[in-house]
PDB file of N, CA and C in Angstrom:
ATOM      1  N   UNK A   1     139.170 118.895 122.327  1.00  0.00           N
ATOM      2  CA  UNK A   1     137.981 119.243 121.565  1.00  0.00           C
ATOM      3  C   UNK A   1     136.781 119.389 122.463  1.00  0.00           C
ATOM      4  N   UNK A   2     135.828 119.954 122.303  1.00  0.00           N
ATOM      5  CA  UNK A   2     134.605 120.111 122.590  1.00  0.00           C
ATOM      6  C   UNK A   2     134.074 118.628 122.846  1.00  0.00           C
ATOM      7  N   UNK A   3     133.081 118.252 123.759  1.00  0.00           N
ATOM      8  CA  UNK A   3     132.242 117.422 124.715  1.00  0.00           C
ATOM      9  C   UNK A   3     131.403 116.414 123.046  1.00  0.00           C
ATOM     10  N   UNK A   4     130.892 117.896 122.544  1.00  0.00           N
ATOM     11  CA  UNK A   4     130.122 117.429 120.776  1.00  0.00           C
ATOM     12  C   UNK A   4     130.992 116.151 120.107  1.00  0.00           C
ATOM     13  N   UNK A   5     132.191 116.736 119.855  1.00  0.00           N
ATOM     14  CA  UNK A   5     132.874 116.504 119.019  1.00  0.00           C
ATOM     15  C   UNK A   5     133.796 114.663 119.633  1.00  0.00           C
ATOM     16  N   UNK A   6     133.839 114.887 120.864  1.00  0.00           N
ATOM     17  CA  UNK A   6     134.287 113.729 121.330  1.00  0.00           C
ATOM     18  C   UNK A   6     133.112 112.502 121.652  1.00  0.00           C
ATOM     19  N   UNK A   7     132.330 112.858 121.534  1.00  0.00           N
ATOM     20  CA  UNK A   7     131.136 111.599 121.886  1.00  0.00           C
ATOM     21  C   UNK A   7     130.845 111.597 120.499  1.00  0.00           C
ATOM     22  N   UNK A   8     130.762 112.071 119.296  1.00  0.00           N
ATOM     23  CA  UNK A   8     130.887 111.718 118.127  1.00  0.00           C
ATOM     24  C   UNK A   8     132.063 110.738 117.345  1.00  0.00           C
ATOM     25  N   UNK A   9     133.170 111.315 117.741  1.00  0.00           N
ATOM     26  CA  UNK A   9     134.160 110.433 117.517  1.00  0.00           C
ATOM     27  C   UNK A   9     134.488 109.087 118.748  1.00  0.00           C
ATOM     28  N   UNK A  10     133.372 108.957 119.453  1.00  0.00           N
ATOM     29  CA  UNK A  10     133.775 107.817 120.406  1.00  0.00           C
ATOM     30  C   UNK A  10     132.371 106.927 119.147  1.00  0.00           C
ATOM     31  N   UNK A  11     131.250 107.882 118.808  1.00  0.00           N
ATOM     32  CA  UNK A  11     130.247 106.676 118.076  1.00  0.00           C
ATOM     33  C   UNK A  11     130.442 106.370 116.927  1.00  0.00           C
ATOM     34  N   UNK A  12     131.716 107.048 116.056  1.00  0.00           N
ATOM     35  CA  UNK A  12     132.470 106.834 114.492  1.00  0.00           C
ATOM     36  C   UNK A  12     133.310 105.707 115.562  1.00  0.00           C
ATOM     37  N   UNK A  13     133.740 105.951 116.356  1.00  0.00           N
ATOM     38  CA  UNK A  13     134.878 104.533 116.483  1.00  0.00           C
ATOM     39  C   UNK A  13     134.330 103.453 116.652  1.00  0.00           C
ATOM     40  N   UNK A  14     133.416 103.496 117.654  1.00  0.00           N
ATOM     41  CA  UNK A  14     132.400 102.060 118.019  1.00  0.00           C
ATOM     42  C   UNK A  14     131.799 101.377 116.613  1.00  0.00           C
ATOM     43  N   UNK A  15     131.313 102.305 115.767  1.00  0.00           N
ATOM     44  CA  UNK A  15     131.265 101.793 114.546  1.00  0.00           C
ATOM     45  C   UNK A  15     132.238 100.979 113.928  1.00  0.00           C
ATOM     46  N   UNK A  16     133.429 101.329 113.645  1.00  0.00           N
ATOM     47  CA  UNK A  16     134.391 100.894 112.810  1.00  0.00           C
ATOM     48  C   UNK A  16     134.986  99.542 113.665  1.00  0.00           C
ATOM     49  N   UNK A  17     134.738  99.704 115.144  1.00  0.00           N
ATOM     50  CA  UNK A  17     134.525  98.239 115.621  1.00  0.00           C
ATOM     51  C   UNK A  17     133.761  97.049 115.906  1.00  0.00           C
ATOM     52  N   UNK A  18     132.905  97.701 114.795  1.00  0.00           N
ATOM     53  CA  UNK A  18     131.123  96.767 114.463  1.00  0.00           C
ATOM     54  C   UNK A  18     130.620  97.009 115.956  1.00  0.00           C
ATOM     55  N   UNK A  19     130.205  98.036 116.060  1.00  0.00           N
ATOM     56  CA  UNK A  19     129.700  98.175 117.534  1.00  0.00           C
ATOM     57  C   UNK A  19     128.623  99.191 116.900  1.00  0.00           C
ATOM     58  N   UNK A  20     127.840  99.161 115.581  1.00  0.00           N
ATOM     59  CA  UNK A  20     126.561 100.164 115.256  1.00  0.00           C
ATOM     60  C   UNK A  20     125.737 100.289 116.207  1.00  0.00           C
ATOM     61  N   UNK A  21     125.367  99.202 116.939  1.00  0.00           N
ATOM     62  CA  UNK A  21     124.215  99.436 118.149  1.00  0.00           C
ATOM     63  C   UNK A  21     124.572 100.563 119.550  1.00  0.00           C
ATOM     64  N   UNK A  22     125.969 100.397 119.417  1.00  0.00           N
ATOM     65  CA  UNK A  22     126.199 101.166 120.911  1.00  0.00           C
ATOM     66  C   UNK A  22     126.744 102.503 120.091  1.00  0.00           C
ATOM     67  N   UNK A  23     126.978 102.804 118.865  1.00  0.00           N
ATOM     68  CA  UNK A  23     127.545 103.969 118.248  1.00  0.00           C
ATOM     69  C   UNK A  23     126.238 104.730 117.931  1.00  0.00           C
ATOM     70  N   UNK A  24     125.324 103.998 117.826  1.00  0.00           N
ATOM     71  CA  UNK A  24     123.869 104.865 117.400  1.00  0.00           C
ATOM     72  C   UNK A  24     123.393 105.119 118.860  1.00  0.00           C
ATOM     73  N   UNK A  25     123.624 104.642 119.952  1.00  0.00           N
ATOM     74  CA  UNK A  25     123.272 105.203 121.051  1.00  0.00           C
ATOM     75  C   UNK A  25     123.835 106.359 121.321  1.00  0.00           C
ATOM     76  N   UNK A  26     125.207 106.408 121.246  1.00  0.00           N
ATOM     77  CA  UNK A  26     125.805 107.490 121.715  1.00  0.00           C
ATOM     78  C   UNK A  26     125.434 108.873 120.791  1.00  0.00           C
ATOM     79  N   UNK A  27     125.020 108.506 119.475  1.00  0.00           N
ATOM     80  CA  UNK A  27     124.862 109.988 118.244  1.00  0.00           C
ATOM     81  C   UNK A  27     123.586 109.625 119.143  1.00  0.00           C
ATOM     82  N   UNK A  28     122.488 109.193 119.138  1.00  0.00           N
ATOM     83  CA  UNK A  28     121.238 109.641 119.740  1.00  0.00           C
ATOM     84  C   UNK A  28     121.321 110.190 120.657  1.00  0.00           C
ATOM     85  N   UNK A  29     121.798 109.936 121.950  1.00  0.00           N
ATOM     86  CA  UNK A  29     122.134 110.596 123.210  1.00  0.00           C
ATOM     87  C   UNK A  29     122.513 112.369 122.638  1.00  0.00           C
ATOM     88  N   UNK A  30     123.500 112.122 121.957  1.00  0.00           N
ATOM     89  CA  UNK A  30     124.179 113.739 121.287  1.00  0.00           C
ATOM     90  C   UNK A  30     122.689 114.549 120.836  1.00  0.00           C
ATOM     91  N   UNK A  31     122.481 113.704 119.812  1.00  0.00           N
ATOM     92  CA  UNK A  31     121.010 114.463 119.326  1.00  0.00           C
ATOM     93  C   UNK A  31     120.197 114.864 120.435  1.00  0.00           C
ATOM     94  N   UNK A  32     119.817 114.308 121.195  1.00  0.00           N
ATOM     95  CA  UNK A  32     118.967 114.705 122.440  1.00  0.00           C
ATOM     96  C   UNK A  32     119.542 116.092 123.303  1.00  0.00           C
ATOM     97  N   UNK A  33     120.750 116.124 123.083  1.00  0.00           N
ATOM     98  CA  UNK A  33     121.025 117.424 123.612  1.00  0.00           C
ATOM     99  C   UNK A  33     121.724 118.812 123.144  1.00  0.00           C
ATOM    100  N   UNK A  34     121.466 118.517 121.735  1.00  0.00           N
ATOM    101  CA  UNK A  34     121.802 119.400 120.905  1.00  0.00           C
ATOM    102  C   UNK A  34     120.622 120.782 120.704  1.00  0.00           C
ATOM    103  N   UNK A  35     120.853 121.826 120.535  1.00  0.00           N
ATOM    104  CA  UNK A  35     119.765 122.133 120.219  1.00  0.00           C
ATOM    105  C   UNK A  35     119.147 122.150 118.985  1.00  0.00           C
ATOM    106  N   UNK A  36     117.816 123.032 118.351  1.00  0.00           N
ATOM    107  CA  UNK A  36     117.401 122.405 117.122  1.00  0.00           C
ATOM    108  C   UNK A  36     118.137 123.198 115.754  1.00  0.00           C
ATOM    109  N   UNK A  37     118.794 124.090 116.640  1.00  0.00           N
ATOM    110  CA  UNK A  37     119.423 125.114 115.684  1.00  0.00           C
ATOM    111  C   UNK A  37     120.926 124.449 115.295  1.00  0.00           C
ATOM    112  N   UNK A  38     121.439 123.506 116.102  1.00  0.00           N
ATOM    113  CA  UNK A  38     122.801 123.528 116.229  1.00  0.00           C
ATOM    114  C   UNK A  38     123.744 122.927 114.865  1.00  0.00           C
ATOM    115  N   UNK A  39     124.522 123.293 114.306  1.00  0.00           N
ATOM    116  CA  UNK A  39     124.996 123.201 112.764  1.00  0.00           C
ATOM    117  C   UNK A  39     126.006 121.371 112.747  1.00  0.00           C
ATOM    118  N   UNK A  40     126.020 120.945 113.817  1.00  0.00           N
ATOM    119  CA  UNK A  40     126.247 119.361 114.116  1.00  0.00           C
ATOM    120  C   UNK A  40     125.188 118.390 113.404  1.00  0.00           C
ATOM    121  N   UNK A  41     124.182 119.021 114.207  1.00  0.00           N
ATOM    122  CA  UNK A  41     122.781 118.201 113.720  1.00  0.00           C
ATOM    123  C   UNK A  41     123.033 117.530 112.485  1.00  0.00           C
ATOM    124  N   UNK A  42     123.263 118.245 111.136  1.00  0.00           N
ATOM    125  CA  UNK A  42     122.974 117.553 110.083  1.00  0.00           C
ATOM    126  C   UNK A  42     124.121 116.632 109.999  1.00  0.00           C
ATOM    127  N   UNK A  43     125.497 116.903 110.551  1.00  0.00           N
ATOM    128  CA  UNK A  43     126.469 115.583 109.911  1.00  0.00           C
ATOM    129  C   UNK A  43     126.428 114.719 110.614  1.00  0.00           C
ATOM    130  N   UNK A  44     125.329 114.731 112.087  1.00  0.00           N
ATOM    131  CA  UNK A  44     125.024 113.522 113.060  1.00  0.00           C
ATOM    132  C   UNK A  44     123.602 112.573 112.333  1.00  0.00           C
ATOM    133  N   UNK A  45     122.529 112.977 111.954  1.00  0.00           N
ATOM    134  CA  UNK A  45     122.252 112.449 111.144  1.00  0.00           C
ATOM    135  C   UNK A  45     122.686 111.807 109.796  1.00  0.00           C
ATOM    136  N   UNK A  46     123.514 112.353 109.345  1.00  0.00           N
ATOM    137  CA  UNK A  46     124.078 111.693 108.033  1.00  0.00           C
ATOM    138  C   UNK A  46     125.127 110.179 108.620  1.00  0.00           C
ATOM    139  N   UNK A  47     125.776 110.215 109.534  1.00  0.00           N
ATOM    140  CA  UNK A  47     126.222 109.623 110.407  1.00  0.00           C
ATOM    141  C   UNK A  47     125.433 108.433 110.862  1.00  0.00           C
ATOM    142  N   UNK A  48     124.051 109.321 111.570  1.00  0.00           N
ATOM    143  CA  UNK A  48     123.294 107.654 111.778  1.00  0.00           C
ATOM    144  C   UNK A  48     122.822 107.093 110.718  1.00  0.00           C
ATOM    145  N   UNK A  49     122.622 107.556 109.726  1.00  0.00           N
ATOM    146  CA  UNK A  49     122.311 107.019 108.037  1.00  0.00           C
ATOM    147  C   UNK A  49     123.107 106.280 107.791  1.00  0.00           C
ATOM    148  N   UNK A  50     124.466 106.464 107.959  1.00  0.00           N
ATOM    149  CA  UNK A  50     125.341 105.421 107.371  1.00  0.00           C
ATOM    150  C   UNK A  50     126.081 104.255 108.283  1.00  0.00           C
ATOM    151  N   UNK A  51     125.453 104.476 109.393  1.00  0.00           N
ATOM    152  CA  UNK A  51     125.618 103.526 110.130  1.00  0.00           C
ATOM    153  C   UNK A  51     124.645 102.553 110.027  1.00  0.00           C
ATOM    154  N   UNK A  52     122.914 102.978 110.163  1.00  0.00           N
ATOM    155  CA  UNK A  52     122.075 102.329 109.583  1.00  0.00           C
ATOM    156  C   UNK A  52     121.982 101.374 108.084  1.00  0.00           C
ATOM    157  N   UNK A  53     122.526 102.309 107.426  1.00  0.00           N
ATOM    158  CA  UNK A  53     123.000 101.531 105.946  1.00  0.00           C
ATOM    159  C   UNK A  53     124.072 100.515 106.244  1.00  0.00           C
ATOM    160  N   UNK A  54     125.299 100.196 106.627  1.00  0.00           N
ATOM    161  CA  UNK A  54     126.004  99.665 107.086  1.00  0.00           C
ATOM    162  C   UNK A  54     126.042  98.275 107.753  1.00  0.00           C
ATOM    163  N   UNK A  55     124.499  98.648 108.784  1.00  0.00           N
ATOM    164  CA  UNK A  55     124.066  97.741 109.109  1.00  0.00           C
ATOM    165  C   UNK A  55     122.687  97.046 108.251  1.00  0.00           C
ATOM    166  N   UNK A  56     122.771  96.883 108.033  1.00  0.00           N
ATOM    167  CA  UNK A  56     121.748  96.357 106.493  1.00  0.00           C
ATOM    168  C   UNK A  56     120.290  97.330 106.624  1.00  0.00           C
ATOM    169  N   UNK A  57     120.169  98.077 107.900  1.00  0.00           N
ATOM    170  CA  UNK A  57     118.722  98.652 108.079  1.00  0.00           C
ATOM    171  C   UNK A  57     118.268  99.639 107.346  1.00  0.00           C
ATOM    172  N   UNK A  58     117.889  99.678 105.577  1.00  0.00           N
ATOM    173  CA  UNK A  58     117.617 100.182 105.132  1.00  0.00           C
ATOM    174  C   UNK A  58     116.402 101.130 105.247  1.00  0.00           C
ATOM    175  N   UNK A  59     115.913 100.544 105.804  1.00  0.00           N
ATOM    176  CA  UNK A  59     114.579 101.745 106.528  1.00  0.00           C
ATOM    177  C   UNK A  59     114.934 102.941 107.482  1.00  0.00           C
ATOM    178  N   UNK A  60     115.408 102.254 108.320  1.00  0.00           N
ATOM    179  CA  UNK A  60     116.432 103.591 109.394  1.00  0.00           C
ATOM    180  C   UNK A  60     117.561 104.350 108.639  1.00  0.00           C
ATOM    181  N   UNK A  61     117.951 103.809 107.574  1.00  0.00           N
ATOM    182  CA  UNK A  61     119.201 104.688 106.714  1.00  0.00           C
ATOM    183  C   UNK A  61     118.332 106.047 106.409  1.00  0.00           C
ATOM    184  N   UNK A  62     117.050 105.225 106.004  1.00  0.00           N
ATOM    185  CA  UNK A  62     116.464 106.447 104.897  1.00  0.00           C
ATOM    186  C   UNK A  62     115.560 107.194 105.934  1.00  0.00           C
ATOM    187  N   UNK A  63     115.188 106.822 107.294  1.00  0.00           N
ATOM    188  CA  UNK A  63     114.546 107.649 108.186  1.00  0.00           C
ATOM    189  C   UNK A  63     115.456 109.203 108.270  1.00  0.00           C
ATOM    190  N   UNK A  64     116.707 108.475 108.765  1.00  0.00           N
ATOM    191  CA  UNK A  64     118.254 109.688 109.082  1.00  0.00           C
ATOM    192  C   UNK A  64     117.869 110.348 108.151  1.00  0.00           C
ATOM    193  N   UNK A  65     117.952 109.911 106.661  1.00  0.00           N
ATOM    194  CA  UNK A  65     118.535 110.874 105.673  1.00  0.00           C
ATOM    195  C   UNK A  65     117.352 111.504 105.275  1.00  0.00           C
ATOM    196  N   UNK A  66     115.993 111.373 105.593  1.00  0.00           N
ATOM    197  CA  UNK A  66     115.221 112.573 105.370  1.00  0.00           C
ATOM    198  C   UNK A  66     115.100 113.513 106.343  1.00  0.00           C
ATOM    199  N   UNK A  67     114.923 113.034 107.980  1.00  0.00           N
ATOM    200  CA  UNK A  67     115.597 113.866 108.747  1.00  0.00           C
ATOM    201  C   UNK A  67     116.678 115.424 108.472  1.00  0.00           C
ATOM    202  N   UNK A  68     117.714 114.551 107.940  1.00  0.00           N
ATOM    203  CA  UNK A  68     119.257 115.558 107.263  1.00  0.00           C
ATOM    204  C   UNK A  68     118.538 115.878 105.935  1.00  0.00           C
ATOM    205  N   UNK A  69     117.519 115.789 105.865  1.00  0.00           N
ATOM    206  CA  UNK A  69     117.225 116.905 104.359  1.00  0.00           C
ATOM    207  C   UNK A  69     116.029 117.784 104.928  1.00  0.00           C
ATOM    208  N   UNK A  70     115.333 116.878 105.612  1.00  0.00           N
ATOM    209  CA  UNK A  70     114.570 118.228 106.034  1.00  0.00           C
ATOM    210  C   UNK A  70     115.055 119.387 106.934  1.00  0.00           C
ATOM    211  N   UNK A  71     116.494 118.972 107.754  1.00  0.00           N
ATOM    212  CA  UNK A  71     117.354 120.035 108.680  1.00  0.00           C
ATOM    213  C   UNK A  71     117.704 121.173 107.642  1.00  0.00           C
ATOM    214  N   UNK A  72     118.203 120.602 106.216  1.00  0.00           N
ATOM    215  CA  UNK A  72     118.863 120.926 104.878  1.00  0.00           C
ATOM    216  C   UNK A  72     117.969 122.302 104.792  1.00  0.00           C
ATOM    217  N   UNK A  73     116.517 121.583 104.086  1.00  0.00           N
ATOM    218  CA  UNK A  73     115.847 122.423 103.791  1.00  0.00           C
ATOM    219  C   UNK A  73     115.172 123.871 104.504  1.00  0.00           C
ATOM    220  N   UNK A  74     115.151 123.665 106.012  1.00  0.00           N
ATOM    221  CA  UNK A  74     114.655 124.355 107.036  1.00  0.00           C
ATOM    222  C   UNK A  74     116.207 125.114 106.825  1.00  0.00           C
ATOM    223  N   UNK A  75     116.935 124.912 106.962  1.00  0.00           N
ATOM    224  CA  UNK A  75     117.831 125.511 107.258  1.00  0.00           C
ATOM    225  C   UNK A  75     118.201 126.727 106.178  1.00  0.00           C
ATOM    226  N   UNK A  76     117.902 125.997 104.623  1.00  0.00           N
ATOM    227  CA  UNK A  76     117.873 127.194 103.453  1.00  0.00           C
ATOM    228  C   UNK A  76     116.887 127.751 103.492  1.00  0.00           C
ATOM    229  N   UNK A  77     115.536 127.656 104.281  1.00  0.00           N
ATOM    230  CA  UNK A  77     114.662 128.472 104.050  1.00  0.00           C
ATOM    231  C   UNK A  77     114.700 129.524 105.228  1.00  0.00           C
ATOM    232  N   UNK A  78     115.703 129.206 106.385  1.00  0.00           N
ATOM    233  CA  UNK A  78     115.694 130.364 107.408  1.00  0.00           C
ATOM    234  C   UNK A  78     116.857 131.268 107.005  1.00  0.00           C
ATOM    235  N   UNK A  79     117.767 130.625 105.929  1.00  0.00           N
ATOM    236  CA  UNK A  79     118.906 131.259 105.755  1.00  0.00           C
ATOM    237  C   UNK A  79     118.424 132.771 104.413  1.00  0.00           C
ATOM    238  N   UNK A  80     117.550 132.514 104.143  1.00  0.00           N
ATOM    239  CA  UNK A  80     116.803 133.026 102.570  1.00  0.00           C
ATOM    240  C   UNK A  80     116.010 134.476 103.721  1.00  0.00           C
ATOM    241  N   UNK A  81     115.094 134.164 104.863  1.00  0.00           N
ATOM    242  CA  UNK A  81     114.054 134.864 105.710  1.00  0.00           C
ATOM    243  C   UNK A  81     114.865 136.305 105.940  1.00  0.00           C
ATOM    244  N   UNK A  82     116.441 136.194 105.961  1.00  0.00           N
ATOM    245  CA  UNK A  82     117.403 137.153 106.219  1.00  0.00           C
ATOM    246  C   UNK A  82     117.649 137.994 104.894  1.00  0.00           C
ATOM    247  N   UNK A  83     117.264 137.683 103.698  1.00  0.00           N
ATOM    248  CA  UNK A  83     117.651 138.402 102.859  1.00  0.00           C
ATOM    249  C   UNK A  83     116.712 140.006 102.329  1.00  0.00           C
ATOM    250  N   UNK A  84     115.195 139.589 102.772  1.00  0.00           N
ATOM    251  CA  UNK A  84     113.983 140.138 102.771  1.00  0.00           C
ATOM    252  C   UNK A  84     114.248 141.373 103.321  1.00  0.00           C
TER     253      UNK A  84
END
């Protein structure tokens, strides 16, 4: 698989071995080099949301998940700019 796709599934595993602190490093690291367009983005945020939730940090759950709605929304409103 792709470089993306394997440092994602190394920070879903660290998770599932109660390792949220070093699994949210690694999706942050990803985020940092993604670009702003890139169609990952939103299920890496949803990702640190539920890792955040998981870990009781209800404030950081809901940071992620407006993040992944505002990607949401930007994203239907550039997808709409094409129809014009």
């Amino acid at each position: 698989g792709s470089g993306k796709t394997d440092v994602r599934t190394l920070g879903r595993l660290l998770s599932e071995m109660n390792k949220p602190d070093l699994a949210e490093k690694y999706f942050i690291r990803l985020l940092e080099q993604l670009p702003p367009n890139d169609p990952l983005l939103d299920d890496l945020y949803q990702d640190l949301a539920n890792f955040a939730s998981r870990a009781g940090n209800l404030d950081k759950s809901m940071e992620w998940r407006k993040k992944a709605i505002a990607l949401q929304q930007q994203n239907e409103l550039a997808g709409k700019q094409f129809y014009y």
